[in-house]
N, C-alpha and C. Protein backbone atom coordinates (compact mmCIF):
# COMPACT_ATOMS: atom_id res chain seq x y z
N UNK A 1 -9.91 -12.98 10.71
CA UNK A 1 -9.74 -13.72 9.48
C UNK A 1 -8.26 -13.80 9.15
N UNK A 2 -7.71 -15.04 9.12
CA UNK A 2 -6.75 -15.27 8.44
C UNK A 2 -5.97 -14.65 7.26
N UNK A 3 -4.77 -13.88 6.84
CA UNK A 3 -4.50 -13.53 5.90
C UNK A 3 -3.31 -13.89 5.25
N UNK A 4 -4.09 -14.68 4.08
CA UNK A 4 -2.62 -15.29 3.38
C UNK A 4 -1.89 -14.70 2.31
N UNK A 5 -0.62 -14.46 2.84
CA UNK A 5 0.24 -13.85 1.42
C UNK A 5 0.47 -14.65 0.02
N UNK A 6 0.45 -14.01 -0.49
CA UNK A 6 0.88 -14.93 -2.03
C UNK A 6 2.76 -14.26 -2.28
N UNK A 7 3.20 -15.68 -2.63
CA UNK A 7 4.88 -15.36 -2.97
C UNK A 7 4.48 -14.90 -4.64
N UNK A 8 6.24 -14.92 -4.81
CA UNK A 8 6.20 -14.30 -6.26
C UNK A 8 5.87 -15.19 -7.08
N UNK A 9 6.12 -16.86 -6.55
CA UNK A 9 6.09 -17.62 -7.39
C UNK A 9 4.08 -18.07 -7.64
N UNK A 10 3.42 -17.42 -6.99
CA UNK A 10 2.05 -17.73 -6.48
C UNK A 10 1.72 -18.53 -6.19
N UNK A 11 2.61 -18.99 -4.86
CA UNK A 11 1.90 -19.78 -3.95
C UNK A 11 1.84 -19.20 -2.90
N UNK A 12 0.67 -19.62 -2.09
CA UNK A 12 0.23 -19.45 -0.39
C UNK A 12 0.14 -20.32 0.50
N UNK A 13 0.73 -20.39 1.95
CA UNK A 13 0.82 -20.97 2.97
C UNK A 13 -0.44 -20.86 3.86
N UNK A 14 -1.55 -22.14 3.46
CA UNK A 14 -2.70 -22.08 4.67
C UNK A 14 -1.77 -22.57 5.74
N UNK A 15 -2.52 -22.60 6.53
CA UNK A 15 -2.27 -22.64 8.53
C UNK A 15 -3.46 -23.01 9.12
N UNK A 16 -3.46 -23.98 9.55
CA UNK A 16 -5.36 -24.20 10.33
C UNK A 16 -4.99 -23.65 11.70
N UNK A 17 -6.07 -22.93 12.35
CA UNK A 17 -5.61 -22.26 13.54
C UNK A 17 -6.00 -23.48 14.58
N UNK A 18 -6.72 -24.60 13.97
CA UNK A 18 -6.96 -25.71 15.09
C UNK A 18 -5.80 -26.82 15.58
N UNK A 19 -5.83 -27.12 14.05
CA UNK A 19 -4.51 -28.37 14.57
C UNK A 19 -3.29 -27.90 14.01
N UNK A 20 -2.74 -26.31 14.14
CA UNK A 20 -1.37 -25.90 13.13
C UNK A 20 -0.87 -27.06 12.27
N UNK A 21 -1.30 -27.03 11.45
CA UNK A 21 -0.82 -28.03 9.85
C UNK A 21 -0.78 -26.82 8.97
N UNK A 22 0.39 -27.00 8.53
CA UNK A 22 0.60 -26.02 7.19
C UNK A 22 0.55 -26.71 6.08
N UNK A 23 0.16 -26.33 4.78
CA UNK A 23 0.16 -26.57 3.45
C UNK A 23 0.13 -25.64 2.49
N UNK A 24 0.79 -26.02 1.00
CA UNK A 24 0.85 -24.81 0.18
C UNK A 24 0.00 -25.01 -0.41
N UNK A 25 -0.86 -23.86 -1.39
CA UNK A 25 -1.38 -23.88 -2.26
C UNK A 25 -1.21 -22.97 -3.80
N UNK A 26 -1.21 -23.58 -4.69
CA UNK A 26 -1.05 -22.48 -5.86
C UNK A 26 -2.44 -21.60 -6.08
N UNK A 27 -1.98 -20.29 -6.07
CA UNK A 27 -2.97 -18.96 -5.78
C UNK A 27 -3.29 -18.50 -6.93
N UNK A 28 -2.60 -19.36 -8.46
CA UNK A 28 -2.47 -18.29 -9.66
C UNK A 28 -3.73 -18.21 -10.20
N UNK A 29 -5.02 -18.79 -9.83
CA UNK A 29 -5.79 -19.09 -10.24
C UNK A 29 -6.42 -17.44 -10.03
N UNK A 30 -6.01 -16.68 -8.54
CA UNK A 30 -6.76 -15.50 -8.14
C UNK A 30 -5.80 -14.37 -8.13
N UNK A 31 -4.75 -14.61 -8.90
CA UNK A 31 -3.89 -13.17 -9.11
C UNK A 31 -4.77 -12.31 -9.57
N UNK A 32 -5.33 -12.62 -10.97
CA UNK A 32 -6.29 -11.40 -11.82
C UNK A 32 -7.92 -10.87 -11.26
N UNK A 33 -8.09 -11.20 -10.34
CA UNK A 33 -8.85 -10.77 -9.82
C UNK A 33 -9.12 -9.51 -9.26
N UNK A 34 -9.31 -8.31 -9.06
CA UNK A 34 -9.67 -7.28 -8.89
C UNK A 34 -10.21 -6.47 -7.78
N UNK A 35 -10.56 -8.18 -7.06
CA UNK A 35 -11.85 -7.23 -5.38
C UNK A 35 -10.61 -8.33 -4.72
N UNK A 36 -11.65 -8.02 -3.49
CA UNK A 36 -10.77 -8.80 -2.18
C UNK A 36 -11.26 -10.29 -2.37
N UNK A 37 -10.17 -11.25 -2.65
CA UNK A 37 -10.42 -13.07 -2.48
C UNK A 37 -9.98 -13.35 -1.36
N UNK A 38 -11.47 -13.86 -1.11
CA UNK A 38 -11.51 -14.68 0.23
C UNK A 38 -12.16 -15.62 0.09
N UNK A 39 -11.61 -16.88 0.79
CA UNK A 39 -11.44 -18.44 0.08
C UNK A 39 -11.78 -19.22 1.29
N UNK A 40 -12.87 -20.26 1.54
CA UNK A 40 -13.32 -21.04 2.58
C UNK A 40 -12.34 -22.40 2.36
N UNK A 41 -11.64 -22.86 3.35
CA UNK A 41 -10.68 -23.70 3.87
C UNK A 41 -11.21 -25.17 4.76
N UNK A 42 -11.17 -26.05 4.27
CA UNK A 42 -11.56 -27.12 4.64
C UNK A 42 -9.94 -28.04 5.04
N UNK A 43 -9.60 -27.97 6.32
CA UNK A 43 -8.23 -28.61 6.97
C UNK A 43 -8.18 -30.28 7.41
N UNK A 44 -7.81 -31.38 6.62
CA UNK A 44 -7.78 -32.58 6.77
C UNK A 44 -8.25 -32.65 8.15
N UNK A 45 -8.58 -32.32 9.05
CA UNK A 45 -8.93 -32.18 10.75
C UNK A 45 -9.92 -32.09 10.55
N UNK A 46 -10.35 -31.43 9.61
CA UNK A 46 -11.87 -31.56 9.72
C UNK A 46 -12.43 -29.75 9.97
N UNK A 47 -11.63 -29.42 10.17
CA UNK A 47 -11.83 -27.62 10.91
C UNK A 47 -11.71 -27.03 9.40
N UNK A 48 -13.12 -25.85 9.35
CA UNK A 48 -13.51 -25.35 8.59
C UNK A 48 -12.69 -23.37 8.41
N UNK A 49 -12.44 -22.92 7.60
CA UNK A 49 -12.29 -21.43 8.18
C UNK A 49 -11.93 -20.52 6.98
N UNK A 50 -11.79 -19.53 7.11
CA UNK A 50 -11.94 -18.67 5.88
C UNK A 50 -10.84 -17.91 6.13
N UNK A 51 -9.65 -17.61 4.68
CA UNK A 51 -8.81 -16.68 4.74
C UNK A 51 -8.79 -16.02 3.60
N UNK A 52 -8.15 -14.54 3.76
CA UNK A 52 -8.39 -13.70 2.60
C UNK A 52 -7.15 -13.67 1.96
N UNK A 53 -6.84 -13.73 0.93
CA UNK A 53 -5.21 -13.65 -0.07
C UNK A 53 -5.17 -12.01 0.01
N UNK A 54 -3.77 -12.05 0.28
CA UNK A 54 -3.37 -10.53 0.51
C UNK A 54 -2.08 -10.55 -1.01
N UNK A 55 -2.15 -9.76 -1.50
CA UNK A 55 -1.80 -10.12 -3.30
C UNK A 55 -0.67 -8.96 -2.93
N UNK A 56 -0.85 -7.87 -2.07
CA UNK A 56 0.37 -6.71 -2.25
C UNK A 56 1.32 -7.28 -2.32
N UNK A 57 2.43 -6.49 -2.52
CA UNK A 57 4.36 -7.29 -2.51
C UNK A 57 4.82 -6.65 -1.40
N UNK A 58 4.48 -5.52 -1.32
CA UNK A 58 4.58 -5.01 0.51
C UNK A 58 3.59 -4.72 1.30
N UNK A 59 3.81 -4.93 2.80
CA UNK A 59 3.27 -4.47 3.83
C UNK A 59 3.24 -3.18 3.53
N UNK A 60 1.47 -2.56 3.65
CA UNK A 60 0.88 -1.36 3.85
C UNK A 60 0.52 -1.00 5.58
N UNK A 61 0.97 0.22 5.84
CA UNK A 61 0.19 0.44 7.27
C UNK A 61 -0.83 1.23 7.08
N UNK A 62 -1.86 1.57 8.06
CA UNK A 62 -3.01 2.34 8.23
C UNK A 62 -2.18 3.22 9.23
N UNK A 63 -2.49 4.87 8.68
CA UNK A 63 -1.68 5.94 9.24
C UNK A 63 -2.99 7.23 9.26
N UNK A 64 -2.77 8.29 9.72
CA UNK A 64 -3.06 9.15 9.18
C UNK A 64 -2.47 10.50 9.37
N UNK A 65 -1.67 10.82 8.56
CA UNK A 65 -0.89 12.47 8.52
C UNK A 65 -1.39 12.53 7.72
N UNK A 66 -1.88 14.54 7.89
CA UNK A 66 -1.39 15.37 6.76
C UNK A 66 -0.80 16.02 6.32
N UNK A 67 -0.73 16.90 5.59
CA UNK A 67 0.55 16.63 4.28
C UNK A 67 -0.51 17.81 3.57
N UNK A 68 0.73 17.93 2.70
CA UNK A 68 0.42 18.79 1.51
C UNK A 68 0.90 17.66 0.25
N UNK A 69 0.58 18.43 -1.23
CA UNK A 69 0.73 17.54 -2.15
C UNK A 69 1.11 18.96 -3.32
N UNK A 70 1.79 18.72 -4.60
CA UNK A 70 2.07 19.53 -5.65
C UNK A 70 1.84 18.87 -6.23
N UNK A 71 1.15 19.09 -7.75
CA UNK A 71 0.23 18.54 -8.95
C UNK A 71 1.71 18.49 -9.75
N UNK A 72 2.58 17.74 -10.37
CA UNK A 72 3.64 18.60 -11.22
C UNK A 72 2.99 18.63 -13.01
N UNK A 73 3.68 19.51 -13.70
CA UNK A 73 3.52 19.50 -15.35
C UNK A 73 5.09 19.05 -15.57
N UNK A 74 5.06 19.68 -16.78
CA UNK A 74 6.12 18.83 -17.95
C UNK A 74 7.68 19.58 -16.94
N UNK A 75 8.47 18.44 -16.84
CA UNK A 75 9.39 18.74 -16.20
C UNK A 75 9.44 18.46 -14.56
N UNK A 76 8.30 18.19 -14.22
CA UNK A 76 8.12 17.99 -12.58
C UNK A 76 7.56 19.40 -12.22
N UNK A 77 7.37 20.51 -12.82
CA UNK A 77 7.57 21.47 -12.22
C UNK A 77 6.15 21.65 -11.65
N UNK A 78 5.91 22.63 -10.55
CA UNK A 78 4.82 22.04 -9.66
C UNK A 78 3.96 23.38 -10.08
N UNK A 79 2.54 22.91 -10.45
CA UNK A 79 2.01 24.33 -10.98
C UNK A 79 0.27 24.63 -10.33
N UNK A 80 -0.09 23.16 -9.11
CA UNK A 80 -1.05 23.27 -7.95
C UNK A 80 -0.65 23.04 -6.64
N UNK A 81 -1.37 23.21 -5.58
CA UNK A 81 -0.87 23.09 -4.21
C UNK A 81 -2.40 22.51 -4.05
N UNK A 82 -2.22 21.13 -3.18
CA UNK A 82 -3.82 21.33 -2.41
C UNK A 82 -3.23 20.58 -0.61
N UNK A 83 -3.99 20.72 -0.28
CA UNK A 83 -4.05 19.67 1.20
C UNK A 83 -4.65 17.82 1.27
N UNK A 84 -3.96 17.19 1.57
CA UNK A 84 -4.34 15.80 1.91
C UNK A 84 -3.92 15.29 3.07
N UNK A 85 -4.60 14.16 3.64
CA UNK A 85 -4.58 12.99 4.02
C UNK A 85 -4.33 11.61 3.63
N UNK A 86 -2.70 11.68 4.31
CA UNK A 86 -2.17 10.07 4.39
C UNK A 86 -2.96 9.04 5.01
N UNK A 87 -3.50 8.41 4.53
CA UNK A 87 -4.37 7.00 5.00
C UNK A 87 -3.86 5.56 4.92
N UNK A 88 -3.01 5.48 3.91
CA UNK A 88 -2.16 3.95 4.54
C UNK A 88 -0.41 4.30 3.62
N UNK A 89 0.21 3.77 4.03
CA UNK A 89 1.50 3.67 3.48
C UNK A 89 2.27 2.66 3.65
N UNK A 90 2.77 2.41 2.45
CA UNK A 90 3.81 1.12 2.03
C UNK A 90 5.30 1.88 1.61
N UNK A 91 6.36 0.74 1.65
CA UNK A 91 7.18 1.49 1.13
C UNK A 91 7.30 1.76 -0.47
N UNK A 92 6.41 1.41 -1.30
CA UNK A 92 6.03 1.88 -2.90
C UNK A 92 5.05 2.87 -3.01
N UNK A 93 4.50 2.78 -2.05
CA UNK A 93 3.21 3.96 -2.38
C UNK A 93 2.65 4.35 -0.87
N UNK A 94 1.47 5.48 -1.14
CA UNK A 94 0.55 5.60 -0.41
C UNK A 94 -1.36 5.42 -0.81
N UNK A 95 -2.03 5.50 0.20
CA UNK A 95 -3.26 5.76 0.06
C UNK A 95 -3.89 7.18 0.36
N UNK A 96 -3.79 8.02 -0.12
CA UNK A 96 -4.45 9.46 -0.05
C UNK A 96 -5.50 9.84 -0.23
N UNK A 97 -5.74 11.29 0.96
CA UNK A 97 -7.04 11.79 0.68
C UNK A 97 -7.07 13.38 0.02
N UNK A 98 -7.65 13.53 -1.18
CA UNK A 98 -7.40 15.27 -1.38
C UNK A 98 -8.23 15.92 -0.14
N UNK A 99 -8.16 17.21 -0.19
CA UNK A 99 -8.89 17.85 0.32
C UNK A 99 -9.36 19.41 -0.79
N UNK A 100 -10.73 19.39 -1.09
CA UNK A 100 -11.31 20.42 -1.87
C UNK A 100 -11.81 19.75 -2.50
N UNK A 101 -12.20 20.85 -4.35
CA UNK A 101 -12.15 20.14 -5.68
C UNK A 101 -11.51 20.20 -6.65
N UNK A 102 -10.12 19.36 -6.34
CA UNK A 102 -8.95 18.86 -7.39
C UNK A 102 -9.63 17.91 -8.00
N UNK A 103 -9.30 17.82 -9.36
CA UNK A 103 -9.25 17.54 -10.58
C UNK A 103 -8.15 16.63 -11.07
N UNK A 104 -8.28 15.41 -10.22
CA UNK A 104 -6.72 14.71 -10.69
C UNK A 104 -6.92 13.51 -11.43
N UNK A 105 -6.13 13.01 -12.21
CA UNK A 105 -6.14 11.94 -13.22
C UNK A 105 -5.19 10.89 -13.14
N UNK A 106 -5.40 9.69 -13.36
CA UNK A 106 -4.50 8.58 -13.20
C UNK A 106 -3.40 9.06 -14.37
N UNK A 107 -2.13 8.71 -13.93
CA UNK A 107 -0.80 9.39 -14.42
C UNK A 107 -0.30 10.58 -14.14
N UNK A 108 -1.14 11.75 -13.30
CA UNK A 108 -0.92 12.67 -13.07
C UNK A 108 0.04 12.79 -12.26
N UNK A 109 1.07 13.31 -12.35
CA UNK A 109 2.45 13.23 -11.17
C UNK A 109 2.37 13.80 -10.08
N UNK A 110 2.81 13.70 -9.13
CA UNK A 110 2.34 14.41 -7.83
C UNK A 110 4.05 14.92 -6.70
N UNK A 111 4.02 15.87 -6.05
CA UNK A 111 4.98 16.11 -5.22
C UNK A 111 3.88 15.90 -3.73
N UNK A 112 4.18 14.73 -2.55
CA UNK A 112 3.93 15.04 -1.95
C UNK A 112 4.87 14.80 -0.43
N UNK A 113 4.07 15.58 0.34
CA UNK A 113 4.87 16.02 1.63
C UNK A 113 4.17 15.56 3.00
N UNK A 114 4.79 15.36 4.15
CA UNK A 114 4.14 14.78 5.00
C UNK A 114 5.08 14.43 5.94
N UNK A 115 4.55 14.67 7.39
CA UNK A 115 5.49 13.88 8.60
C UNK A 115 5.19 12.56 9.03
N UNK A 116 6.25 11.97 9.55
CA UNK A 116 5.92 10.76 10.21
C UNK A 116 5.57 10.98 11.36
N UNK A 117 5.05 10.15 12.24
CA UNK A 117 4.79 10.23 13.90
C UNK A 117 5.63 9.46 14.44
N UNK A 118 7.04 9.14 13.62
CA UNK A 118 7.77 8.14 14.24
C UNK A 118 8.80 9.45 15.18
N UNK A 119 10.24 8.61 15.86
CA UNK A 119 10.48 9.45 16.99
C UNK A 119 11.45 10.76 16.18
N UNK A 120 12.05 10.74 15.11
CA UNK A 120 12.88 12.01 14.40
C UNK A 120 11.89 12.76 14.08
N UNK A 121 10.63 12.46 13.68
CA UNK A 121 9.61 13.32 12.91
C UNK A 121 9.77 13.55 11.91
N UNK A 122 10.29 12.56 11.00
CA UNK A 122 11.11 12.55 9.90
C UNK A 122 10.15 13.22 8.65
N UNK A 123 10.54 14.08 8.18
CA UNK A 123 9.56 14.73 7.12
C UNK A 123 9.55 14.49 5.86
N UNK A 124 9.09 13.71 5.17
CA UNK A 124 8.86 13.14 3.80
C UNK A 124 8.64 13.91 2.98
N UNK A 125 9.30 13.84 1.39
CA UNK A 125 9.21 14.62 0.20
C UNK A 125 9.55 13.75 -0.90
N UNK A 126 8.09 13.22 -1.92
CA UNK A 126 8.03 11.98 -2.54
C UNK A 126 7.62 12.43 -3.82
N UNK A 127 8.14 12.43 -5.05
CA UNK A 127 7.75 12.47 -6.28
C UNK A 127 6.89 11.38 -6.25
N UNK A 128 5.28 11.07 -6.57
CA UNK A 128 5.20 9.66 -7.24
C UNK A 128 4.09 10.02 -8.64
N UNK A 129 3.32 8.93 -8.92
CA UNK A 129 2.46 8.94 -9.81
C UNK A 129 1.04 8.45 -9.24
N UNK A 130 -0.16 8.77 -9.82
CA UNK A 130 -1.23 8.65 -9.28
C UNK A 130 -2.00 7.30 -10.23
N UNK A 131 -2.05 6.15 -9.36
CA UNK A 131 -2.12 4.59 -10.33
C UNK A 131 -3.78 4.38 -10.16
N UNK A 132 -4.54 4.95 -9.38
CA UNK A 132 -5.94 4.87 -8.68
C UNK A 132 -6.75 6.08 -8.34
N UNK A 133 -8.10 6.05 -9.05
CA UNK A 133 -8.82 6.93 -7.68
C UNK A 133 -9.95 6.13 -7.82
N UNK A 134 -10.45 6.64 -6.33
CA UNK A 134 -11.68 6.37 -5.89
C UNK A 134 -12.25 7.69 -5.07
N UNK A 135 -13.49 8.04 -5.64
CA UNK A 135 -14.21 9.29 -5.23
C UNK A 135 -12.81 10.38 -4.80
N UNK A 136 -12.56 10.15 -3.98
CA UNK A 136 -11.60 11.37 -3.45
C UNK A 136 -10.20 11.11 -2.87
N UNK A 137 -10.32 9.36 -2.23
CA UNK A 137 -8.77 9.10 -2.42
C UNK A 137 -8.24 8.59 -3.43
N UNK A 138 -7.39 8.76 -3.52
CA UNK A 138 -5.91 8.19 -4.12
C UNK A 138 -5.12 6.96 -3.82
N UNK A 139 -4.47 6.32 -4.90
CA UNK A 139 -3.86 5.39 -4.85
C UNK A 139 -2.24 5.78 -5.71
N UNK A 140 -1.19 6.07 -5.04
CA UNK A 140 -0.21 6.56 -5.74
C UNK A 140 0.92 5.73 -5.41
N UNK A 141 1.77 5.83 -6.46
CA UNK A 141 3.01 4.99 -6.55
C UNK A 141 4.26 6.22 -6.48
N UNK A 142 5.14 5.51 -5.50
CA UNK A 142 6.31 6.63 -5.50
C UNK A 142 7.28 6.23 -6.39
N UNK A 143 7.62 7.31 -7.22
CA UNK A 143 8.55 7.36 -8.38
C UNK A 143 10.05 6.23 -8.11
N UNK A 144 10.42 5.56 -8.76
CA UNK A 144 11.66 4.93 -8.30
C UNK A 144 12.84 5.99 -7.44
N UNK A 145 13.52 5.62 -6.72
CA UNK A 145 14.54 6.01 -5.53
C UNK A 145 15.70 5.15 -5.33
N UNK A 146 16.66 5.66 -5.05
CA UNK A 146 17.67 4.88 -4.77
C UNK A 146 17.10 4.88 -2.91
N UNK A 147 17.76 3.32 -3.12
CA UNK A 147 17.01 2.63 -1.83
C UNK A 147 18.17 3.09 -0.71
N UNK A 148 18.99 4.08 -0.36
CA UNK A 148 20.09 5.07 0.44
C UNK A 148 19.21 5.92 0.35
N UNK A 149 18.02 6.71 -0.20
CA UNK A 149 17.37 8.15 -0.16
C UNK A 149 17.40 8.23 1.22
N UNK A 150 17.29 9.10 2.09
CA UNK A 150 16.93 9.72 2.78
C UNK A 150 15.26 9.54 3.45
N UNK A 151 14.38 9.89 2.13
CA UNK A 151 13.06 9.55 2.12
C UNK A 151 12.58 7.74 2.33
N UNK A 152 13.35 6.98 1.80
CA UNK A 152 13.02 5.85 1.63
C UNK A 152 13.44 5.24 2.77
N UNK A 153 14.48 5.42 3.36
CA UNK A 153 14.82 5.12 4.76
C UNK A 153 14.37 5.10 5.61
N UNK A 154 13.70 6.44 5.86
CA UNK A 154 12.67 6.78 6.93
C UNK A 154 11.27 5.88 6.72
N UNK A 155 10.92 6.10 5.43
CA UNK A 155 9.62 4.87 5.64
C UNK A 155 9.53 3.53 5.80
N UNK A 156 11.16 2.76 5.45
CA UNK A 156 11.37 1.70 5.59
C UNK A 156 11.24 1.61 7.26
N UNK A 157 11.89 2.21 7.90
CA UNK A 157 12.41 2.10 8.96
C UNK A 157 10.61 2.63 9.90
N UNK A 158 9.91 3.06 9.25
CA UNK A 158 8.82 3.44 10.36
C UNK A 158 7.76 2.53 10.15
N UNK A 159 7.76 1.36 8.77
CA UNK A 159 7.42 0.40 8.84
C UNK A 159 7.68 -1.07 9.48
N UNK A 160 9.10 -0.95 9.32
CA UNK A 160 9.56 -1.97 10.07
C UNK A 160 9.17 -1.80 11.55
N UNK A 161 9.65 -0.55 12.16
CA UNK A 161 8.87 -0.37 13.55
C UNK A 161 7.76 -0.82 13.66
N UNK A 162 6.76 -0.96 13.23
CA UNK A 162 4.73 -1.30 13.02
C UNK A 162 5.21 -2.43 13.90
């Protein structure tokens, strides 16, 4: 299935995979939408086909390290430890899995930790915030960074590799 990005301005570039004809379309209609939009395509050719709007602002990869994570309180200061699983990563966030029964809440701040499988083995250490859950993963946003971190480099750079 086809996957079309939406720009900032919300538009998307179909593509017929039969007769390559490109055309734009305005997407603003499915910004607020909530599940996955996927939209059946009818191409002046006559060729029928279905693509899904991909709404992120960055490329996410499907990964899986684990990692540890710190719960923080007032101040950052870190006052749980549990174990997780990295399941996708962007350079704004990740997709996480706890491991046990943590007790975590959207806004809850998080310290977490984790290697890459890229070739330094570069070892990650990410303040972010927790924007999602679902049953047991996570949806977290990494705290703003100056884009020179150390941390941010390495994930830029092990994404761009993908």
């Amino acid at each position: 299935m086809q996957k079309l990005f939406v720009t900032e301005d919300n538009k998307a570039t179909l593509f017929c995979p039969v007769c390559a004809k490109s055309r734009s379309i305005d997407a603003s209609a499915y910004i607020a939408i909530e599940r996955v939009v996927r939209i059946r395509i009818k191409c002046p050719c006559g060729h029928h086909y279905t693509a899904q709007l991909e709404r992120r602002r960055h490329f996410r990869k499907m990964v899986h390290f684990q990692g540890t994570y710190s719960r923080a309180a007032d101040g950052w200061r870190h006052t749980r430890r549990g174990k997780m699983a990295v399941l996708d990563l962007s350079r704004t966030g990740l997709k996480l899995r706890v491991v046990g029964d943590e007790h975590l809440r959207v806004g809850d701040r998080l310290v977490v930790e984790f290697q890459l499988d890229d070739r330094k083995k570069s070892c990650i250490r990410q303040e972010s915030v927790v924007k999602r859950i679902d049953g047991t993963q996570l949806g977290a946003e990494f705290s703003p960074s100056d884009p020179a971190d150390p941390n941010a480099k390495a994930i830029g750079f092990y994404l761009f590799a993908a």
